[in-house]
Every structure is written in structure tokens, then in C-alpha cells.
C-alpha atoms as a PDB file:
ATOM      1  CA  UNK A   1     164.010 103.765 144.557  1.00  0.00           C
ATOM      2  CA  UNK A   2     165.768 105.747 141.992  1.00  0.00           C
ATOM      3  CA  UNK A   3     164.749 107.398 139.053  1.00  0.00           C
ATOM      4  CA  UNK A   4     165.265 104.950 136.464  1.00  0.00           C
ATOM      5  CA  UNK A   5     164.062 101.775 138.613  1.00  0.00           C
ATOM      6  CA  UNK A   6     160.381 103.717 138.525  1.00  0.00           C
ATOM      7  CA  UNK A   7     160.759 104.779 135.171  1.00  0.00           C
ATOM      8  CA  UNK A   8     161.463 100.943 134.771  1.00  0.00           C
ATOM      9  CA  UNK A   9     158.986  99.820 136.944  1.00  0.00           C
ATOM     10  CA  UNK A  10     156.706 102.222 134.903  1.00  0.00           C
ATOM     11  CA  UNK A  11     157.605 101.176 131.449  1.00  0.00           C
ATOM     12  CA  UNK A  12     157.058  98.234 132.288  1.00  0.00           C
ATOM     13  CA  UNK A  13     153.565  98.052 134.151  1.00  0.00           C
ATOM     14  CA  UNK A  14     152.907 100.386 130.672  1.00  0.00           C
ATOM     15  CA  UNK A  15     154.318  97.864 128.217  1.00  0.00           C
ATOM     16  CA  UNK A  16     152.425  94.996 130.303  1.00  0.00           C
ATOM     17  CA  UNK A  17     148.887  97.437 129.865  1.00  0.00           C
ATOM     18  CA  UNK A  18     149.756  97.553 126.259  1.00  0.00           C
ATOM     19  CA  UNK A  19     150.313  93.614 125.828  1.00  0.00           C
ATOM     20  CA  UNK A  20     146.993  92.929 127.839  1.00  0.00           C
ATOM     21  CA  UNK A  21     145.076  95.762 125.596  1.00  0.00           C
ATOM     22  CA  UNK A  22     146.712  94.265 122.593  1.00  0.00           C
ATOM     23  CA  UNK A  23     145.606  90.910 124.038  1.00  0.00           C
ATOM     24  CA  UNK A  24     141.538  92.357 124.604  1.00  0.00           C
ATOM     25  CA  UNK A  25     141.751  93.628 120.822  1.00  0.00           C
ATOM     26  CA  UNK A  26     143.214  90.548 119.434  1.00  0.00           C
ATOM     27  CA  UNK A  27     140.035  88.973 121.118  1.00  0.00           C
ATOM     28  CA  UNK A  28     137.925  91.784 120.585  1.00  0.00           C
ATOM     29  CA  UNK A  29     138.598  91.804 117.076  1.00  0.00           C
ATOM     30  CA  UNK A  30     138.676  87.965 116.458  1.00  0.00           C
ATOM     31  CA  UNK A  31     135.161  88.519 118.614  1.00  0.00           C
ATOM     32  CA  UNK A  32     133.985  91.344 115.582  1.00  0.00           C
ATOM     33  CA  UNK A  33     134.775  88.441 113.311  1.00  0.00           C
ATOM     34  CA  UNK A  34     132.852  86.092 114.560  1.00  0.00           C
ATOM     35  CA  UNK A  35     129.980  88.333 115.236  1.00  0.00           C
ATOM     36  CA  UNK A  36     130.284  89.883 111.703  1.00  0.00           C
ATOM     37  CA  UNK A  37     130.353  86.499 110.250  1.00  0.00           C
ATOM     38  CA  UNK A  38     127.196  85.547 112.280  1.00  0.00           C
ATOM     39  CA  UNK A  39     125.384  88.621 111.231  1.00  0.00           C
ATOM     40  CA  UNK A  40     126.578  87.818 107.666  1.00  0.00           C
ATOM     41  CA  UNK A  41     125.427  84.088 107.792  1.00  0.00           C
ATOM     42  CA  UNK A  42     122.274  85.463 109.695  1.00  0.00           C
ATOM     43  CA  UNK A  43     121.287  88.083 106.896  1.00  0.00           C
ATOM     44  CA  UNK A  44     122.216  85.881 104.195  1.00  0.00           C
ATOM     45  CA  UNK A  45     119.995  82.931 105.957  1.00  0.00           C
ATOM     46  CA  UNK A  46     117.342  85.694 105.934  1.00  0.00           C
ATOM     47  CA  UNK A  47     117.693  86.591 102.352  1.00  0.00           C
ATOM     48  CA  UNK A  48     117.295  82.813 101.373  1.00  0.00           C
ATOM     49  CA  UNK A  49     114.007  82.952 103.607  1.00  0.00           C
ATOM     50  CA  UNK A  50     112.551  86.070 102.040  1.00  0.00           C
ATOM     51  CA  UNK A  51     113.336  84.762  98.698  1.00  0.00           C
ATOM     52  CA  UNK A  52     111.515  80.908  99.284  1.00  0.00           C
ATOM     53  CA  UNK A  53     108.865  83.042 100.963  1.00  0.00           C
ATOM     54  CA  UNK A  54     108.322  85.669  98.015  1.00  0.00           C
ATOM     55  CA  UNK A  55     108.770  83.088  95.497  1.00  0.00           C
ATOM     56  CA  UNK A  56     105.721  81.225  98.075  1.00  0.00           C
ATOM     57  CA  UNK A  57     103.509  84.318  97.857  1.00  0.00           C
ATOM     58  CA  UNK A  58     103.606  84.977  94.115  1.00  0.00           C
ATOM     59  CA  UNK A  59     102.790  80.624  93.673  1.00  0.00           C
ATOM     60  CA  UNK A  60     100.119  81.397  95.738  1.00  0.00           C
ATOM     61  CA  UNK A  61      99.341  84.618  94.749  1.00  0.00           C
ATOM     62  CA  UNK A  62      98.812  82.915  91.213  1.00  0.00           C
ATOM     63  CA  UNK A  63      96.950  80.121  92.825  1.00  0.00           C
ATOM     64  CA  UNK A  64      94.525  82.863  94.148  1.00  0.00           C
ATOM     65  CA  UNK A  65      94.653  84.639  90.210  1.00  0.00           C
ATOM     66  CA  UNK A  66      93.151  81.342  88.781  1.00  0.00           C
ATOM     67  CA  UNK A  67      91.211  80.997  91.646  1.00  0.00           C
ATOM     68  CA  UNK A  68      89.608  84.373  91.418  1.00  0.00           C
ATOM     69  CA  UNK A  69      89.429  83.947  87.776  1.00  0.00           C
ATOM     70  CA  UNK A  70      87.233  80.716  87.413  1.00  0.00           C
ATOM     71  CA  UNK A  71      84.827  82.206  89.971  1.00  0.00           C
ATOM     72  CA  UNK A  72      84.625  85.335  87.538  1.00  0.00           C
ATOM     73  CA  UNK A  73      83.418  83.122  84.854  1.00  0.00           C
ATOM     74  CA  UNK A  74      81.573  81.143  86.712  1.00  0.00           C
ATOM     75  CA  UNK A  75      79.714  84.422  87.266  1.00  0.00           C
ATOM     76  CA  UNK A  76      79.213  85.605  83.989  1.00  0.00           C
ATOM     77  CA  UNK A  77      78.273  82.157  82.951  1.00  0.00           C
ATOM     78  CA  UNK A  78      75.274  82.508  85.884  1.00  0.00           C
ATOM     79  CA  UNK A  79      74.334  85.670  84.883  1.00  0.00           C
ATOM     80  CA  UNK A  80      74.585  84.515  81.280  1.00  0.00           C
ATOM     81  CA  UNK A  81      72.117  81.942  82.061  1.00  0.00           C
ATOM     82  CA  UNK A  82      69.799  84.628  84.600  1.00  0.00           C
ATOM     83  CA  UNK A  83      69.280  86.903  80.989  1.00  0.00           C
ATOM     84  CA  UNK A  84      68.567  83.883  78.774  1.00  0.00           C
ATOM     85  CA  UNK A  85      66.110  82.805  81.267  1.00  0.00           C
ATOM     86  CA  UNK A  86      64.505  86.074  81.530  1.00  0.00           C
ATOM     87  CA  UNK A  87      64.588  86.824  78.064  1.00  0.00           C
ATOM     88  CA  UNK A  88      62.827  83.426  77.618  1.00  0.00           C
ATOM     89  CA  UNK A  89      60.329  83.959  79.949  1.00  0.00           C
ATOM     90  CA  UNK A  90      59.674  87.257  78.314  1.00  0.00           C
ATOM     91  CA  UNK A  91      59.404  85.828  74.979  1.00  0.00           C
ATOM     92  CA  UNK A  92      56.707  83.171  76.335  1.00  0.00           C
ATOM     93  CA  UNK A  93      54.859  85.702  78.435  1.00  0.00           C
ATOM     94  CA  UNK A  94      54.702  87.900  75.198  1.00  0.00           C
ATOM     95  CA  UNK A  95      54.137  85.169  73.006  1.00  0.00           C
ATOM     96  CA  UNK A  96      50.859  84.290  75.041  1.00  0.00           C
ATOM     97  CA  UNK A  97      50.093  87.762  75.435  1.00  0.00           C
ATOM     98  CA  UNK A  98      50.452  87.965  71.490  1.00  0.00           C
ATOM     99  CA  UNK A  99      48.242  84.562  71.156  1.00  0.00           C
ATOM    100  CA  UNK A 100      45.660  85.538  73.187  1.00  0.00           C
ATOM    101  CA  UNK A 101      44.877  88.966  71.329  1.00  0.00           C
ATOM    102  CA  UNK A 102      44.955  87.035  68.428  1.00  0.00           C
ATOM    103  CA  UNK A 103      42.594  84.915  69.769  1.00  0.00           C
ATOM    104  CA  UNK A 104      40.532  87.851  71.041  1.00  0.00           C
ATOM    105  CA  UNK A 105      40.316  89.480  67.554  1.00  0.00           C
ATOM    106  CA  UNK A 106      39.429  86.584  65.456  1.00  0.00           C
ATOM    107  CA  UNK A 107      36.447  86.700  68.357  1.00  0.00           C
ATOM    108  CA  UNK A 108      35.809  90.182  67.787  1.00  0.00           C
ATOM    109  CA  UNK A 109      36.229  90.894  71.471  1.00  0.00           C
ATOM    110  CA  UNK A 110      39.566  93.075  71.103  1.00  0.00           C
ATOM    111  CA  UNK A 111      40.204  96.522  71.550  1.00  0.00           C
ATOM    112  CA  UNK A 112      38.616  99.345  68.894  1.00  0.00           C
ATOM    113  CA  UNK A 113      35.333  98.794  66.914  1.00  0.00           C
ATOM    114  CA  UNK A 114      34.546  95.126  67.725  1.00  0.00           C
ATOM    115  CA  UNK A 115      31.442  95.861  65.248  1.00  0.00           C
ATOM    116  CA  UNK A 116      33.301  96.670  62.016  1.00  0.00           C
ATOM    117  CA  UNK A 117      35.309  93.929  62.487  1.00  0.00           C
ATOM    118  CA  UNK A 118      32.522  91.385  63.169  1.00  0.00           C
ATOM    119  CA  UNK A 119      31.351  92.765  59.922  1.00  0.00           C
ATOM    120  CA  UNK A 120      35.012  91.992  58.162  1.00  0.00           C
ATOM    121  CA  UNK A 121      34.528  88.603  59.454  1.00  0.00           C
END
């Protein structure tokens, strides 16, 4: 073989390396493409999904608010109730309290000088 039938041969084993590398980008690339779009599709299908499940969270979130809310007043309403009882229950117990040392003293049996008062009666 001569000298310009390798360089021949040569150039053209090279130019058929460069067709099939040109050949594996095309695909390659048209392959980044696809993928790219995928990943785009997939993020933007993820996006959508955060969103439904954020806008989820604060419905139920606010669900939970109200929730949390009427059991608060239900509380204060019961321990509304808990002083008025007590405060009721005081105000009998010291009302009999107060009617029995009435009672005592128009006896005469209360505390101090029971005689001076027997006397005032």
C-alpha cells in the first residue's frame, strides 16, 4: 500500500468515527432532551403536588385552628361554670354560717359576754 491509499484508508475509517460519534451525540443529545423534558415534566408534576398538598395542610391546618379554638372555649366556659359554682357554694356555706350566728346571738349563746347581752334582750 502506498502512502496516500493509508492516508485514505485512514481518513476515511476517521471520517466514518466522526459520522458514528456525530450519530451517538445526535442520539445522545435527542436522549438529554428527552430526559430533560422528563425531569422538567417530573419537577413541574411535583410542584403541582406540593402546592395541592400545602394548600391541603393549611385547610386542615385551619380545620385544626377552629378545632382547637372551640375546645378553648369550651374550657373557659367549664371553668366559668367551676368558679360560679364555687362561689355559690361559698355564698350558701357563708350565708348559713352568717344565719346561724344570728341565730346564736338572738339566743345569747354567741361569742363575748352572753350575760350583757341577755340583759339587752
Amino acid at each position: 500500500m502506498c502512502k496516500r491509499e493509508r492516508e485514505r484508508e485512514h481518513f476515511s475509517i476517521g471520517e466514518r468515527e466522526k459520522d458514528v460519534l456525530r450519530e451517538r451525540e445526535i442520539e445522545n443529545h435527542s436522549g438529554r432532551e428527552k430526559t430533560v423534558e422528563k425531569c422538567h415534566k417530573n419537577m413541574v408534576e411535583r410542584e403541582r403536588e406540593r402546592e395541592r398538598e400545602s394548600v391541603c395542610f393549611y385547610k386542615n391546618m385551619v380545620k385544626r385552628e377552629k378545632g382547637s379554638q372551640k375546645k378553648i372555649v369550651k374550657r373557659q366556659k367549664e371553668r366559668e361554670r367551676e368558679r360560679e359554682a364555687v362561689v355559690v357554694k361559698y355564698e350558701y356555706e357563708y350565708g348559713r354560717k352568717k344565719e346561724r350566728r344570728e341565730e346564736k346571738w338572738r339566743k345569747g349563746e354567741g361569742r363575748g359576754d352572753t350575760e350583757e347581752r341577755r340583759r339587752g334582750m
